[in-house]
C-alpha atoms as a PDB file:
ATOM      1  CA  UNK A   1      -6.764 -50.834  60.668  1.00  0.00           C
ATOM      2  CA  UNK A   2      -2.829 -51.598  61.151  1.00  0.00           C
ATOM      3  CA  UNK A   3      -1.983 -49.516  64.330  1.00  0.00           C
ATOM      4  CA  UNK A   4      -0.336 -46.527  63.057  1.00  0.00           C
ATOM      5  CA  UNK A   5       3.771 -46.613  63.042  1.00  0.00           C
ATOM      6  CA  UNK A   6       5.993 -45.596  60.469  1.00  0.00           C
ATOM      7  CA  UNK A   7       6.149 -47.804  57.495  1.00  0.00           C
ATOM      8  CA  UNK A   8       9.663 -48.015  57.148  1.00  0.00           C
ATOM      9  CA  UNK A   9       9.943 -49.581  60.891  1.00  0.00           C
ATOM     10  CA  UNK A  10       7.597 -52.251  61.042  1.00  0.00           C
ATOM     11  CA  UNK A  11       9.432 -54.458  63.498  1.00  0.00           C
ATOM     12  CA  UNK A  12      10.126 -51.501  66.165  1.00  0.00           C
ATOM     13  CA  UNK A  13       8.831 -51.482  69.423  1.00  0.00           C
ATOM     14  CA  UNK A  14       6.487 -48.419  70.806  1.00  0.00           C
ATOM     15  CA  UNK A  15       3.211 -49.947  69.012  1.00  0.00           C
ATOM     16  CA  UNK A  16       0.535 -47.492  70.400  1.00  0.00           C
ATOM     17  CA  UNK A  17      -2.398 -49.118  72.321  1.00  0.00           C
ATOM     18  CA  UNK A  18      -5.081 -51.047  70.488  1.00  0.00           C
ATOM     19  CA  UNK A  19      -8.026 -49.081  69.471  1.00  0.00           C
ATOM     20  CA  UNK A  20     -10.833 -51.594  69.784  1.00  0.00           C
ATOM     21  CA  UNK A  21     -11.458 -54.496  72.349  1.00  0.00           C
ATOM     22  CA  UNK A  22     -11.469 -57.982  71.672  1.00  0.00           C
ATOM     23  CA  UNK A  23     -13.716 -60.452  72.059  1.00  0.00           C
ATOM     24  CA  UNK A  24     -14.513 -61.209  75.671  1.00  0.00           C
ATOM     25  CA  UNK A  25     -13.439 -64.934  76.616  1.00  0.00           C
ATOM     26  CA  UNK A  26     -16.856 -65.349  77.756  1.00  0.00           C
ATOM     27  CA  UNK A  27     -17.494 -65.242  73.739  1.00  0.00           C
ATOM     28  CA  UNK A  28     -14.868 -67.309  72.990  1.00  0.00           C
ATOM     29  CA  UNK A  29     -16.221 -70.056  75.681  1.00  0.00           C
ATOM     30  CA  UNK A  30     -19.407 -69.615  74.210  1.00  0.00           C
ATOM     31  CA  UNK A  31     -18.632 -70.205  71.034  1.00  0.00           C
ATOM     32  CA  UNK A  32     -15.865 -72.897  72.000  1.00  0.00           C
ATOM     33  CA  UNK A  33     -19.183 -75.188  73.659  1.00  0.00           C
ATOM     34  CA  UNK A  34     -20.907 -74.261  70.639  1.00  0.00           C
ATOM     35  CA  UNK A  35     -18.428 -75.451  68.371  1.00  0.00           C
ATOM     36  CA  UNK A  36     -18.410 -78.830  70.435  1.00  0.00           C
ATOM     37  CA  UNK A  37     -22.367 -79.804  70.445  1.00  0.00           C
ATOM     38  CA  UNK A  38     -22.555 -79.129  66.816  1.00  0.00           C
ATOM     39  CA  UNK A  39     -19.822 -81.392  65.676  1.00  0.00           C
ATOM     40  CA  UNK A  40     -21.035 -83.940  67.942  1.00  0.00           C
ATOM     41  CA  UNK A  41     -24.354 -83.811  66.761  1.00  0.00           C
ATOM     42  CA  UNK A  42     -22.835 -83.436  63.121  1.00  0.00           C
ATOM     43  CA  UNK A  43     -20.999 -86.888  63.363  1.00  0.00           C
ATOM     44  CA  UNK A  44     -23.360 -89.021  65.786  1.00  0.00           C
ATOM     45  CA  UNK A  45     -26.248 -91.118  64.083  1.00  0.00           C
ATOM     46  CA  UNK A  46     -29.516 -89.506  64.046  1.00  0.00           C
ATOM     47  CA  UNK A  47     -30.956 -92.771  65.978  1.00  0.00           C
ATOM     48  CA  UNK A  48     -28.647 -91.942  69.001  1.00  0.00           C
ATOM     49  CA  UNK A  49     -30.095 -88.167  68.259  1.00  0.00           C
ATOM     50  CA  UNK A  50     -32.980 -89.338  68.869  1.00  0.00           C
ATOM     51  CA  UNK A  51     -32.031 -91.229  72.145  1.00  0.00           C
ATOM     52  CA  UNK A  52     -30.896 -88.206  73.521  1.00  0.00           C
ATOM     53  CA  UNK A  53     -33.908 -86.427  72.985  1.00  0.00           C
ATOM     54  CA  UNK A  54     -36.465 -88.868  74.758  1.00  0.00           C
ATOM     55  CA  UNK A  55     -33.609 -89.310  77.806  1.00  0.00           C
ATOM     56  CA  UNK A  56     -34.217 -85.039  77.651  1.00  0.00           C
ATOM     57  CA  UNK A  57     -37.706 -85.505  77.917  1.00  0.00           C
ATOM     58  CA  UNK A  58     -37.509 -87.886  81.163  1.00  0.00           C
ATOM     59  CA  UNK A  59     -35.411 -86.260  83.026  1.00  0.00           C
ATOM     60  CA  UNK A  60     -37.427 -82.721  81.983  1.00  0.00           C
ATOM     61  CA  UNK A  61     -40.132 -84.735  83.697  1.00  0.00           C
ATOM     62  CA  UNK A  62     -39.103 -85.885  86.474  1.00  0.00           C
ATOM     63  CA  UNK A  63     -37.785 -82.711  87.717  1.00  0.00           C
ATOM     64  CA  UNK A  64     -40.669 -80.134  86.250  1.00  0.00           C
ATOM     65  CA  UNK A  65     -43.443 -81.490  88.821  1.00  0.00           C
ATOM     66  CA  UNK A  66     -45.935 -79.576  86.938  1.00  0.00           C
ATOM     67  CA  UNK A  67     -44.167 -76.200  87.810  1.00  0.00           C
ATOM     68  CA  UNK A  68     -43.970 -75.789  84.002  1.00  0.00           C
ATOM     69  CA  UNK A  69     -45.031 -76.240  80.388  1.00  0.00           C
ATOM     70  CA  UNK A  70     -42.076 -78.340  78.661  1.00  0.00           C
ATOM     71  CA  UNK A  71     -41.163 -76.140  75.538  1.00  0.00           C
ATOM     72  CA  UNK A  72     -39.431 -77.087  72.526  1.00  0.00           C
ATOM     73  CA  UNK A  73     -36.734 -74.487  73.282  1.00  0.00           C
ATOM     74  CA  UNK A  74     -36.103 -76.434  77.368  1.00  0.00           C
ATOM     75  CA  UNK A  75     -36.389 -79.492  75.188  1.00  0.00           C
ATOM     76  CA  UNK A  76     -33.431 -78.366  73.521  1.00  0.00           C
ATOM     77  CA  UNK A  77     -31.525 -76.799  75.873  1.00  0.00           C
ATOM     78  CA  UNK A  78     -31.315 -80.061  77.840  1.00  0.00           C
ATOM     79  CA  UNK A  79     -30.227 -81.646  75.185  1.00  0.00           C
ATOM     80  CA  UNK A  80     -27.356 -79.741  75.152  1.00  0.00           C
ATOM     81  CA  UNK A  81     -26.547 -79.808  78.660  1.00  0.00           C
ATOM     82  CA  UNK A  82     -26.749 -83.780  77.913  1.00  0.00           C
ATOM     83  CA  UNK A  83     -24.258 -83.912  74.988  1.00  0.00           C
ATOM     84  CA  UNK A  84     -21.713 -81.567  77.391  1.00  0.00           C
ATOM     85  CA  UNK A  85     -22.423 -83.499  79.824  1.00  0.00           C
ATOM     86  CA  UNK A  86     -21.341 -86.998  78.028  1.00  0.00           C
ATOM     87  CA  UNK A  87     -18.278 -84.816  76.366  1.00  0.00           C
ATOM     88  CA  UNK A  88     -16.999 -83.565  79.847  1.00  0.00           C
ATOM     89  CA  UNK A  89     -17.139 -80.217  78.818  1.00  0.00           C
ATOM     90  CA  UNK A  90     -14.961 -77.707  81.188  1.00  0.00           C
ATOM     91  CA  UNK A  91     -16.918 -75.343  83.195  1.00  0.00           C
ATOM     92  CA  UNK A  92     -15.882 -71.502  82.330  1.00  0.00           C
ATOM     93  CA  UNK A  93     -13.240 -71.184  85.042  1.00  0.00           C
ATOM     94  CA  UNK A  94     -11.817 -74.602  83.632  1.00  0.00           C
ATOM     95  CA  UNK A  95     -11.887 -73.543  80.162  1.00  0.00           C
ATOM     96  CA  UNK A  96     -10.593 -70.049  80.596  1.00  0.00           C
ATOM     97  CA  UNK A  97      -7.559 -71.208  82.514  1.00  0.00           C
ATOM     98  CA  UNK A  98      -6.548 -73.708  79.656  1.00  0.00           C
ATOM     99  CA  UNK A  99      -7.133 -71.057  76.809  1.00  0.00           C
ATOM    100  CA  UNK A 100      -5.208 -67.935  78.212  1.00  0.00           C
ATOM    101  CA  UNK A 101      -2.252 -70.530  78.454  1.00  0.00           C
ATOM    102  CA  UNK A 102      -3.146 -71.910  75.048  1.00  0.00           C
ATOM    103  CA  UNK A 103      -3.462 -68.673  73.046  1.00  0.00           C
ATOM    104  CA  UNK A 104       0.029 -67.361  74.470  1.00  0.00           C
ATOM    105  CA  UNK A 105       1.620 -70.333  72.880  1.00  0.00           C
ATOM    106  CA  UNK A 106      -0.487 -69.516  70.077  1.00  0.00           C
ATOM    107  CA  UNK A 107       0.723 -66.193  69.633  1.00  0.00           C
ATOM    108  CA  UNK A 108       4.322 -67.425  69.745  1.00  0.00           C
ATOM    109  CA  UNK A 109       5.611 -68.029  66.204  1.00  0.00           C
ATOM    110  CA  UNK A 110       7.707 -71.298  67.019  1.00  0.00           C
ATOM    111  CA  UNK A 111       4.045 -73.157  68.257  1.00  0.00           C
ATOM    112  CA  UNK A 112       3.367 -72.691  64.290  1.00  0.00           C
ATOM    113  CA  UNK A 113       6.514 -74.370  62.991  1.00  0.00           C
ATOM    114  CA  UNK A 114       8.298 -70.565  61.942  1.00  0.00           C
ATOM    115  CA  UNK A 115      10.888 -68.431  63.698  1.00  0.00           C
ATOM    116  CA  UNK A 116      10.629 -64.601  64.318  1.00  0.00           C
ATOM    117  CA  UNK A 117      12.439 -63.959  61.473  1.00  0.00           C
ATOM    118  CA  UNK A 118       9.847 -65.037  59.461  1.00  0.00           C
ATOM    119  CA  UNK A 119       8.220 -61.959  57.495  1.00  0.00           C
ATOM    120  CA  UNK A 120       4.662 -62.344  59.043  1.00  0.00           C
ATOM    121  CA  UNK A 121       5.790 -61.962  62.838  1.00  0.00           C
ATOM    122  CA  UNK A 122       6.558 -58.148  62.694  1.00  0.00           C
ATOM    123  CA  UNK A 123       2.847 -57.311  61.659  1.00  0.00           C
ATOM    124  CA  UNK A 124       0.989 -59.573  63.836  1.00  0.00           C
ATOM    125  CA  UNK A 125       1.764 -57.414  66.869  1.00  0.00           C
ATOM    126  CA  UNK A 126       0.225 -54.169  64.468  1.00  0.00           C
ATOM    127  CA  UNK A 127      -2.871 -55.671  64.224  1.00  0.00           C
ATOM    128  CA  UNK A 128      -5.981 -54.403  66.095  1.00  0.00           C
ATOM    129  CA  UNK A 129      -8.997 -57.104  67.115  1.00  0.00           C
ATOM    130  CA  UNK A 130     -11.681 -57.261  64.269  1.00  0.00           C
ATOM    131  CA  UNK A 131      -8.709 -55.861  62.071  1.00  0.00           C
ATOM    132  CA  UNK A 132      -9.941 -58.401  58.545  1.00  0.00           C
ATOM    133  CA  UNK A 133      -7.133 -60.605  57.144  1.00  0.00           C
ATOM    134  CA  UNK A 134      -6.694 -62.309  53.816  1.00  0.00           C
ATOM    135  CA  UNK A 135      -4.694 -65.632  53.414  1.00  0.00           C
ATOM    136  CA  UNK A 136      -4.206 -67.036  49.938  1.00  0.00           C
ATOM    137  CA  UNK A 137      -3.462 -70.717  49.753  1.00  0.00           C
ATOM    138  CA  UNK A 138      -3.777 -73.168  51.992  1.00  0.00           C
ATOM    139  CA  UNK A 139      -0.224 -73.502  52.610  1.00  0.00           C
ATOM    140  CA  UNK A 140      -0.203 -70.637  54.902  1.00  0.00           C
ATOM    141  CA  UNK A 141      -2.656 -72.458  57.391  1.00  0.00           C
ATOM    142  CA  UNK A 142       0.265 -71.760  59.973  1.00  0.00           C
ATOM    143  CA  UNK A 143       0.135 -68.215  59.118  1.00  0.00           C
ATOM    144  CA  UNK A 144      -3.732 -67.885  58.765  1.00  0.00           C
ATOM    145  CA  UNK A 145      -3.853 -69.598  62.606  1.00  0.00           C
ATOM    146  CA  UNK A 146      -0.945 -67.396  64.233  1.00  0.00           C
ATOM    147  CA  UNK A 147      -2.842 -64.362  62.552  1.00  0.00           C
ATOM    148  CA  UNK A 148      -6.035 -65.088  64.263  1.00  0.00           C
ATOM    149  CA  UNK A 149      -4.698 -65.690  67.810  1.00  0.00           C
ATOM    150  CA  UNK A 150      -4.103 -61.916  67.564  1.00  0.00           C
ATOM    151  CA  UNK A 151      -7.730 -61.654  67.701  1.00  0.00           C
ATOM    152  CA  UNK A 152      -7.856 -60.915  63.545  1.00  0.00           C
ATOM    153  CA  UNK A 153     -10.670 -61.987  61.552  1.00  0.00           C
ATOM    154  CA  UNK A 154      -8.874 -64.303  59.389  1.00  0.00           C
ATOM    155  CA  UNK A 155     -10.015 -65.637  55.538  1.00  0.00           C
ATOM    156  CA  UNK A 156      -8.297 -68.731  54.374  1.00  0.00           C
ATOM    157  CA  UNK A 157      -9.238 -68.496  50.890  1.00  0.00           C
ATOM    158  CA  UNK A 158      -7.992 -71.649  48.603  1.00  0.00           C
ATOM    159  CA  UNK A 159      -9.363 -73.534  45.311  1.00  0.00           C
ATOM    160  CA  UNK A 160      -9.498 -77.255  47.136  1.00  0.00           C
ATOM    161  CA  UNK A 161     -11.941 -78.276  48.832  1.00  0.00           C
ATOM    162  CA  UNK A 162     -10.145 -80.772  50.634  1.00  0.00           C
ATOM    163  CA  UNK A 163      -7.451 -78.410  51.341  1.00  0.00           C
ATOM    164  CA  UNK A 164     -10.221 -75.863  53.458  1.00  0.00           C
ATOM    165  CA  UNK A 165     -11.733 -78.645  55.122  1.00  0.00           C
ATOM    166  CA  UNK A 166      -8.484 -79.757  56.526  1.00  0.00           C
ATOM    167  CA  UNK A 167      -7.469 -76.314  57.260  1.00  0.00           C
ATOM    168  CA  UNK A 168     -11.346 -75.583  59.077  1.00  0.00           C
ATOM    169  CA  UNK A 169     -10.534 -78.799  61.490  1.00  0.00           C
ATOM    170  CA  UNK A 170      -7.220 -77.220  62.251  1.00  0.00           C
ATOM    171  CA  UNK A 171      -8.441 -74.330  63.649  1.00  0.00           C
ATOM    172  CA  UNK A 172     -11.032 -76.488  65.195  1.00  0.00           C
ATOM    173  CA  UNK A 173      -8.651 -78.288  67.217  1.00  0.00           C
ATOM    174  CA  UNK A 174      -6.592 -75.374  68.005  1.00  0.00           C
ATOM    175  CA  UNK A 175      -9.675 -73.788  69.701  1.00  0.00           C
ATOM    176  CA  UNK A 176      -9.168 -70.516  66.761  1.00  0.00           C
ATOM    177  CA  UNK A 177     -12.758 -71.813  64.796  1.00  0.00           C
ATOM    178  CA  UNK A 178     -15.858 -69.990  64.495  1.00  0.00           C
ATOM    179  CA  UNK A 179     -15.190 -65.347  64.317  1.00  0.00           C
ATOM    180  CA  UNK A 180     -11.421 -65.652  64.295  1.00  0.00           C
ATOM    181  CA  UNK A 181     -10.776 -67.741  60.980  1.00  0.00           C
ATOM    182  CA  UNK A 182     -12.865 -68.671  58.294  1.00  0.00           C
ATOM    183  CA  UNK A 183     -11.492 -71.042  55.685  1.00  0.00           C
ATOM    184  CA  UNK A 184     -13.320 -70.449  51.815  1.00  0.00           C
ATOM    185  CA  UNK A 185     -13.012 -72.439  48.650  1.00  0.00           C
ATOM    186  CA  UNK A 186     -12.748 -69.992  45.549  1.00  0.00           C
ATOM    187  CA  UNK A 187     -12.066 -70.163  41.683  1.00  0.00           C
ATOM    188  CA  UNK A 188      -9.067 -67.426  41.676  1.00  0.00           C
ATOM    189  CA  UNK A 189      -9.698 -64.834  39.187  1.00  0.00           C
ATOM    190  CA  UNK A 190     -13.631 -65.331  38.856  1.00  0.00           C
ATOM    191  CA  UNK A 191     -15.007 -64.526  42.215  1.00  0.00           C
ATOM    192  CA  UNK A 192     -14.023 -62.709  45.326  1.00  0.00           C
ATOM    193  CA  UNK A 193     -15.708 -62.213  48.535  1.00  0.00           C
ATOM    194  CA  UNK A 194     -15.932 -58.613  49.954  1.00  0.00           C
ATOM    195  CA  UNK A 195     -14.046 -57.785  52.161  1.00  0.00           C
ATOM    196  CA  UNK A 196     -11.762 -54.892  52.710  1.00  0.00           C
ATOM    197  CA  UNK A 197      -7.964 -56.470  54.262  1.00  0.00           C
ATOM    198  CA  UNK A 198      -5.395 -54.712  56.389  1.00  0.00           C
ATOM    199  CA  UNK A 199      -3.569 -57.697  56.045  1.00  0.00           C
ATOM    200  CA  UNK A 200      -2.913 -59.933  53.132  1.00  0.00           C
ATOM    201  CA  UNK A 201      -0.529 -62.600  53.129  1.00  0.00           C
ATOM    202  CA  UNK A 202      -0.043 -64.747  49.836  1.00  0.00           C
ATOM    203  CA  UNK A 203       1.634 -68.367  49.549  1.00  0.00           C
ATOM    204  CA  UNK A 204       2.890 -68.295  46.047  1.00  0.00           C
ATOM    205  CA  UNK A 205       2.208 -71.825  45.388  1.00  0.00           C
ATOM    206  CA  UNK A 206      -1.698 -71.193  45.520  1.00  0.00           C
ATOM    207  CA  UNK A 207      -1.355 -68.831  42.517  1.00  0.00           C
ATOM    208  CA  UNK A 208       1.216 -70.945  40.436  1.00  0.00           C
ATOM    209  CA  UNK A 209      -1.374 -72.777  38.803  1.00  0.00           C
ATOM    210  CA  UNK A 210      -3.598 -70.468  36.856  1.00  0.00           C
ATOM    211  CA  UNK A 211      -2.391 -68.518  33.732  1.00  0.00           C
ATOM    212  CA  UNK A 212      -0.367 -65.488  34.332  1.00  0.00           C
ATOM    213  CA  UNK A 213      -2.940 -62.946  33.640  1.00  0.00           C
ATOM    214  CA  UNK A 214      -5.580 -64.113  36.387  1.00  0.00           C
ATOM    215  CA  UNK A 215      -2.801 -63.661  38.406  1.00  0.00           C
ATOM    216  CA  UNK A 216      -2.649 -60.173  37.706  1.00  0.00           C
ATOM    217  CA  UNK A 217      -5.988 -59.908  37.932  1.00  0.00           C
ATOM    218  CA  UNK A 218      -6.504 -61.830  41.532  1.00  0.00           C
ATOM    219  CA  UNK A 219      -3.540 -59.447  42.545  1.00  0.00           C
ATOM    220  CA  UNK A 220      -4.911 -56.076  41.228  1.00  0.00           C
ATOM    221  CA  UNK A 221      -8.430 -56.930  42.906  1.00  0.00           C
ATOM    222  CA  UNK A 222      -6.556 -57.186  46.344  1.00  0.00           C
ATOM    223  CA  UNK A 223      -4.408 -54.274  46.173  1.00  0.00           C
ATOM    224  CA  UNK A 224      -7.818 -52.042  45.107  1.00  0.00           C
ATOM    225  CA  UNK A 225      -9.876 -53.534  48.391  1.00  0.00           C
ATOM    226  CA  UNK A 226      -6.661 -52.981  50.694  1.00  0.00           C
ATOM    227  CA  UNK A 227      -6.680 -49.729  52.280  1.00  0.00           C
ATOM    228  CA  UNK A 228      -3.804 -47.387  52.181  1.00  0.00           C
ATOM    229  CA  UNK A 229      -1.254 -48.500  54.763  1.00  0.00           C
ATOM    230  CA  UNK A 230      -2.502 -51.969  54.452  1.00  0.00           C
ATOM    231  CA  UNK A 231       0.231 -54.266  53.922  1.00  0.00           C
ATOM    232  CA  UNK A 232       0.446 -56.961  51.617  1.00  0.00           C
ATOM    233  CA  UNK A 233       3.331 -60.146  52.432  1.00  0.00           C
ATOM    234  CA  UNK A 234       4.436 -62.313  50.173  1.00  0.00           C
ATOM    235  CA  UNK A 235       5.500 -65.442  51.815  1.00  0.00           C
ATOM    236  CA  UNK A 236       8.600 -67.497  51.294  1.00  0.00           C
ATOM    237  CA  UNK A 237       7.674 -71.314  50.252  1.00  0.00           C
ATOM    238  CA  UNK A 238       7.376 -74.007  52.765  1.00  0.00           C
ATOM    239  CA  UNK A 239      10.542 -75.637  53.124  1.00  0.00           C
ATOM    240  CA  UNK A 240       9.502 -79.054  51.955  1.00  0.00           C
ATOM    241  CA  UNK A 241       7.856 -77.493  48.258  1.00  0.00           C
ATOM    242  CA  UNK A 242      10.876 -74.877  48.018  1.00  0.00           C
ATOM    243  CA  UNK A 243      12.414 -77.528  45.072  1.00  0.00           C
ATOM    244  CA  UNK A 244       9.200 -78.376  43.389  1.00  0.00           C
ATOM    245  CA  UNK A 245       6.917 -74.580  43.085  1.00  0.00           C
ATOM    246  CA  UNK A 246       7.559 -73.094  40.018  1.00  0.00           C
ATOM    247  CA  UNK A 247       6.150 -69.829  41.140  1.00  0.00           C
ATOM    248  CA  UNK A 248       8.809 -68.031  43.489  1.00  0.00           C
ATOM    249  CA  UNK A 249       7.812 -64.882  45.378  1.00  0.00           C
ATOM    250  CA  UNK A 250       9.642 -62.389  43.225  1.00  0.00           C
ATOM    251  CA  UNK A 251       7.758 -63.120  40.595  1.00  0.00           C
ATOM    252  CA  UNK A 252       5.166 -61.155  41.769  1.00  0.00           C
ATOM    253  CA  UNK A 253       7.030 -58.677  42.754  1.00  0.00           C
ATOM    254  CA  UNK A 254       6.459 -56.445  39.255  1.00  0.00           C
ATOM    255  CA  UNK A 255       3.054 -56.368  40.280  1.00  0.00           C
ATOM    256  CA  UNK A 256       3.477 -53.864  43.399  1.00  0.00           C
ATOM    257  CA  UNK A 257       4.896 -50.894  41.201  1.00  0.00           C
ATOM    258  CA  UNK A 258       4.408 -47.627  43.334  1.00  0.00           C
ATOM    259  CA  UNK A 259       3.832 -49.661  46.388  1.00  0.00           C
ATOM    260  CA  UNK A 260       6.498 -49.553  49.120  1.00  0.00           C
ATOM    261  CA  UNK A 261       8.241 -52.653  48.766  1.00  0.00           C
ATOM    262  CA  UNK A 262      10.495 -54.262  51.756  1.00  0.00           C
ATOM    263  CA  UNK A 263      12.895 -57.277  51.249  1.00  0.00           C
ATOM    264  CA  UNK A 264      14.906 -59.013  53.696  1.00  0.00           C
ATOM    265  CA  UNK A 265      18.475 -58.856  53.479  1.00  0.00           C
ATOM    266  CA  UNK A 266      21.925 -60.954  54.107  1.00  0.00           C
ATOM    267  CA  UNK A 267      22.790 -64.407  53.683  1.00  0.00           C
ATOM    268  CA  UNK A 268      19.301 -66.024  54.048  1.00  0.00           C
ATOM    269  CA  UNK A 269      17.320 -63.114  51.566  1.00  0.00           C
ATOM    270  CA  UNK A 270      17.088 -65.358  48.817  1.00  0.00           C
ATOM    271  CA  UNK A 271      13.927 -66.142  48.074  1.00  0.00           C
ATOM    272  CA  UNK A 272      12.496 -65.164  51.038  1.00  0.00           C
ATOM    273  CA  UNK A 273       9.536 -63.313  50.026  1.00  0.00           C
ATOM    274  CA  UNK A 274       8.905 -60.130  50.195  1.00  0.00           C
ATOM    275  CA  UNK A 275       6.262 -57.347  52.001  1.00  0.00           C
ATOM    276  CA  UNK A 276       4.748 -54.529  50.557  1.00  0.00           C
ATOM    277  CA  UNK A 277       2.899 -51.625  51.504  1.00  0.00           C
ATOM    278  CA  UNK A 278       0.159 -49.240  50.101  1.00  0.00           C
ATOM    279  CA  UNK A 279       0.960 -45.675  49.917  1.00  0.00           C
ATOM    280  CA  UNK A 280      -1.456 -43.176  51.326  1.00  0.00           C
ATOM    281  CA  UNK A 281      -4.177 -41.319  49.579  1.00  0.00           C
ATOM    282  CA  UNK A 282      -4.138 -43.514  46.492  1.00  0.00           C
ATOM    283  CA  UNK A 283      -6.623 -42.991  44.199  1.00  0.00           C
ATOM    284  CA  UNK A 284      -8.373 -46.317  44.014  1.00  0.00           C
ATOM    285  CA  UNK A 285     -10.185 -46.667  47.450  1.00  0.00           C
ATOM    286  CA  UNK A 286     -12.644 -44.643  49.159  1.00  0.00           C
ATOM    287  CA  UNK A 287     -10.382 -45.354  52.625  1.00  0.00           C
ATOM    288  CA  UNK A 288      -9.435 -42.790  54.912  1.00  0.00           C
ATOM    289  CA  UNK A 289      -5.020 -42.539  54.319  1.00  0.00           C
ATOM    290  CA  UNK A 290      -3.299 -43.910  57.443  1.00  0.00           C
ATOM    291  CA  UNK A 291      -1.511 -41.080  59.404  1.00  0.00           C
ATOM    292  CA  UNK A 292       2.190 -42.427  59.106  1.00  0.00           C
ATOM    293  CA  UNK A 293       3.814 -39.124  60.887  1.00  0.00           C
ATOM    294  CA  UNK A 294       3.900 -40.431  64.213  1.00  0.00           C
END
C-alpha cells in the first residue's frame, strides 16, 4: 500500500522507509535475458530454429565425451547460450552497471517527456515495490513506464490492440517488460481484471469514447477495488490532443463525491487534472483503513 503520510501533504518530504523489498537485479537480469531469447526466437524463421538446434547438438558432442546422457533440457539450454551468444548478451556485472544508471534516469520525470510539476510525480516516491497500479489509456504509456521504474506492478489497460502492442515494445526497449508493467486490451465497462490498485491514474481521452454511463460504471468499479487511502489521478491531456479530446478531466470530477479531491492551483490549473483520494474505513472494501495520523 501507499506509504503512510498525511493525505493533505502528498508532495512533502519525510516518506517513511519502504516496507517490502524489491526485486533483486539478479531477477531483473534474469528476466531481462529472458525477455531477449524469446523475442529472438519469436521473430527468427523456424528453419534457422532449427539450425540452431543441430549446431547445439554438435557442439553438445564434441565436448560431452561420453561423460553424459544429452537431455532435452542441455539440448535446450545450449541453445540459449547460442542465441546470447550471437546477440552479445552482457554478462551480469555488464548488465547491472548499465541498468542502475538506466533506471535512475528512469525514475526522473523529464526522461518521460513531463516535469515535476506534473500530478503523477508526488506519488511515485509513496509507492512501495509490488505496490499494484492501474493505467487507463494508452496515452499515459509515459506515466505507466515512470510508475514501474519505482518497482510498481504496473497495468496498462486500453481498448486497441495496436495501441498495447506498441505500448508492450516500449517497455521492452526501456528494459521495464516482463513483472513491472503489463499492457491489457479491454472492452471498458464489460470486463475488468482483478486486481486491487493503490494507484490509479486515468488519461481522459481513453474514456471519451464510450457513452456516459459506462463511464460511470468503469469509474465506480475502480473506486470499489481501490483501498482506502488509495489514490486515484486524473491526468491532464497530452499537449498535442489538448485541442481535439472532448472529454476534459473535470468532467469526471462529479464522480469522486465524498472522496478527498486535490486540484492544482495558479496560472497553469486549468485543466490540469485533478487527484483524488479514498477516505478511510469506507464501507465498500474489505481493506484494512490506512493510518493517516502520522
Amino acid at each position: 500500500m501507499l506509504t503512510s503520510l498525511p493525505l493533505s501533504r502528498p508532495g512533502k518530504t519525510g516518506i517513511p522507509p519502504l516496507r517490502r523489498q524489491p526485486r533483486s537485479l539478479k531477477q531483473e537480469y534474469q528476466e531481462f535475458i529472458l525477455h531477449r531469447l524469446e523475442e529472438y526466437k519469436n521473430t527468427v524463421p523456424r528453419a534457422e530454429l532449427l539450425q540452431i538446434g543441430d549446431e547445439a547438438v554438435r557442439e553438445l558432442q564434441a565436448s560431452a565425451q561420453d561423460q553424459y546422457l544429452l537431455t532435452e533440457v542441455l539440448l535446450l539450454e545450449h541453445v540459449d547460450r547460442i542465441i546470447a551468444r550471437r546477440l552479445r548478451l552482457p554478462s551480469f556485472p555488464r548488465w547491472r552497471q548499465k541498468h542502475r544508471l538506466l533506471r535512475e534516469a528512469q525514475r526522473e520525470p523529464t526522461h518521460w517527456g513531463f516535469d515535476r510539476q506534473h500530478p503523477i510525480v508526488p506519488w511515485a516516491a509513496r509507492l512501495e515495490p509490488g505496490d499494484v497500479v492501474v493505467v487507463l489509456g494508452a496515452a499515459a504509456l509515459p506515466e505507466a513506464l515512470y510508475l514501474a521504474a519505482h518497482d510498481a506492478e504496473v497495468f496498462l489497460l486500453d481498448q486497441d490492440l495496436g495501441a498495447v502492442e506498441a505500448a508492450e515494445g516500449r517497455a521492452v526497449a526501456e528494459q521495464l517488460g516482463g513483472g513491472a508493467f503489463q499492457a491489457l486490451v479491454i472492452n471498458f465497462g464489460s470486463w475488468f481484471p482483478d486486481l486491487t490498485p493503490s494507484l490509479v491514474a486515468i488519461s481522459p481521452a481513453s474514456l471519451a469514447q464510450i457513452r456516459a454511463k459506462q463511464r460511470g460504471s468503469l469509474i465506480a468499479d475502480l473506486q470499489v477495488r481501490t483501498p482506502s487511502g488509495g489514490v486515484h489521478v486524473i491526468l491532464p491531456p497530452q499537449p498535442e490532443h489538448r485541442e481535439v479530446i472532448p472529454l476534459a478531466p473535470e468532467a469526471l470530477q462529479a464522480l469522486y463525491r465524498g472522496w478527498q479531491v486535490q486540484r492544482s492551483t495558479g496560472r497553469r490549473a486549468k485543466r490540469t487534472g485533478f487527484t483524488a483520494i479514498k477516505p478511510p474505513r469506507q464501507l465498500d472494501t474489505v481493506q484494512p483503513a490506512l493510518n493517516v495520523s502520522d
